[in-house]
Protein backbone atom coordinates (compact mmCIF):
# COMPACT_ATOMS: atom_id res chain seq x y z
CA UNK A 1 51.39 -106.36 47.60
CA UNK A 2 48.95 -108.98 47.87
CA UNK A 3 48.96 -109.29 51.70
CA UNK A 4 48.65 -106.00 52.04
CA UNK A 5 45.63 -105.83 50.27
CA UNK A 6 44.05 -109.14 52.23
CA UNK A 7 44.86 -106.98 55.64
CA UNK A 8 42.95 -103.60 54.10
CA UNK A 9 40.08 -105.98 53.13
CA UNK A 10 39.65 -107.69 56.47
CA UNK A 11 39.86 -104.87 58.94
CA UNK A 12 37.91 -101.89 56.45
CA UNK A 13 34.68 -102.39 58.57
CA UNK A 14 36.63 -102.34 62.07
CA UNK A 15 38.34 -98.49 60.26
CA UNK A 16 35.13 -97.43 59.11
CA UNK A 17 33.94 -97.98 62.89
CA UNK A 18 36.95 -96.15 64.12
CA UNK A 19 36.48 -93.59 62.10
CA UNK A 20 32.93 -93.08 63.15
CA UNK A 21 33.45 -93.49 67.09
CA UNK A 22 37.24 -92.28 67.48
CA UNK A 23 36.08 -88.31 67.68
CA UNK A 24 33.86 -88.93 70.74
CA UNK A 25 36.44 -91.73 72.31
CA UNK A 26 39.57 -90.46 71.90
CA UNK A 27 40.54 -94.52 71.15
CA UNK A 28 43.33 -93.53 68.58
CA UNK A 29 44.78 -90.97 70.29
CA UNK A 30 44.65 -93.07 73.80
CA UNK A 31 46.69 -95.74 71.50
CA UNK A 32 49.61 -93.79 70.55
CA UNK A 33 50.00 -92.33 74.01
CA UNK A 34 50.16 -95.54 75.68
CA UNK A 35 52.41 -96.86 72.99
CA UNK A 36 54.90 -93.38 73.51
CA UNK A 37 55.01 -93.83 76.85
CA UNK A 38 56.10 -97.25 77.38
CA UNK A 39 58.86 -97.18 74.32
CA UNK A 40 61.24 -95.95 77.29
CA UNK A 41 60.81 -99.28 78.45
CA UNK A 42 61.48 -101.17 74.73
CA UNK A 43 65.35 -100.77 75.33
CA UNK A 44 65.29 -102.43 78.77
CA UNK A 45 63.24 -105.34 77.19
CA UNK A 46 65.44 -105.62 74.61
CA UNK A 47 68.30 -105.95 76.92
CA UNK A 48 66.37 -108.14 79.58
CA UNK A 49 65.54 -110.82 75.93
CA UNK A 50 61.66 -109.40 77.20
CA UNK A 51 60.39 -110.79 73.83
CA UNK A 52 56.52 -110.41 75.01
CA UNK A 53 56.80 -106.86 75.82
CA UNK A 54 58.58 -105.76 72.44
CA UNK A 55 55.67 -108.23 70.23
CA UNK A 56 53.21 -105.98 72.38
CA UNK A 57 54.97 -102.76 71.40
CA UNK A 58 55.73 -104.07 67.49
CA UNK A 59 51.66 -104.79 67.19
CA UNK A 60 51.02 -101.58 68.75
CA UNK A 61 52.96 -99.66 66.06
CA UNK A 62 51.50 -102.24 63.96
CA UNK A 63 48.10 -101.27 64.34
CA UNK A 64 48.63 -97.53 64.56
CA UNK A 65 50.28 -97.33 61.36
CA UNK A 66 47.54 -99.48 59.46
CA UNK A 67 44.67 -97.09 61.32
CA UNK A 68 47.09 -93.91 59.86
CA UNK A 69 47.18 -95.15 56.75
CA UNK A 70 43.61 -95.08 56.47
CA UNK A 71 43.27 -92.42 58.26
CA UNK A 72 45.36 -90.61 56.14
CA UNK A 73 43.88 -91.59 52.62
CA UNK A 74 39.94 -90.66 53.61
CA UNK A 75 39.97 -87.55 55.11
CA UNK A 76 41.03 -84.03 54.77
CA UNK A 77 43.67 -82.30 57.05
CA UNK A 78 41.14 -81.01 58.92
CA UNK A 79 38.81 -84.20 59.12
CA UNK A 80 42.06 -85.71 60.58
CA UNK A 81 42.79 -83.31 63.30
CA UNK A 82 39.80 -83.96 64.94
CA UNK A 83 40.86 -87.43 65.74
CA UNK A 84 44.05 -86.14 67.33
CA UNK A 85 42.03 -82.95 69.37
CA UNK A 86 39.81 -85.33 71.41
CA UNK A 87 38.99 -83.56 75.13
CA UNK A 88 37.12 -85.52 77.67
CA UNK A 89 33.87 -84.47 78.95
């Protein structure tokens, strides 16, 4: 759709940059961590009307299926597991 294309077109240079920097900071990874480990939480905020906690979480899994989907369409299987194999130093 059209929107989706205005979205790809306005955040290319901040996936590019991702791209580049995510190997040595582990920022995607970190991401979808956080994001699994406080959707225990999403029922109880959904119960308690906690509408700023589930926006949080919905932009989260916003932005982590945008970054996939580029992800995704540049790089090879093994291109891509290096984002997801990130070991601190």
């Amino acid at each position: 759709s059209a929107d989706l294309k205005l979205l790809e077109e306005a955040t290319i240079s901040v996936c590019k940059s991702l791209v580049e920097k995510n190997p040595r900071t582990g920022n995607l990874g970190s991401l979808i961590k956080v994001f699994l480990s406080r959707t225990k939480e999403l029922k109880i905020s959904a119960e308690c009307q906690n509408h700023l906690f589930i926006w949080q979480a919905h932009n989260a899994l916003f932005i982590i299926c945008c970054l996939l989907k580029v992800f995704i369409s540049r790089m090879s299987e093994e291109e891509l597991q290096l984002h997801f194999t990130y070991e601190e130093k």
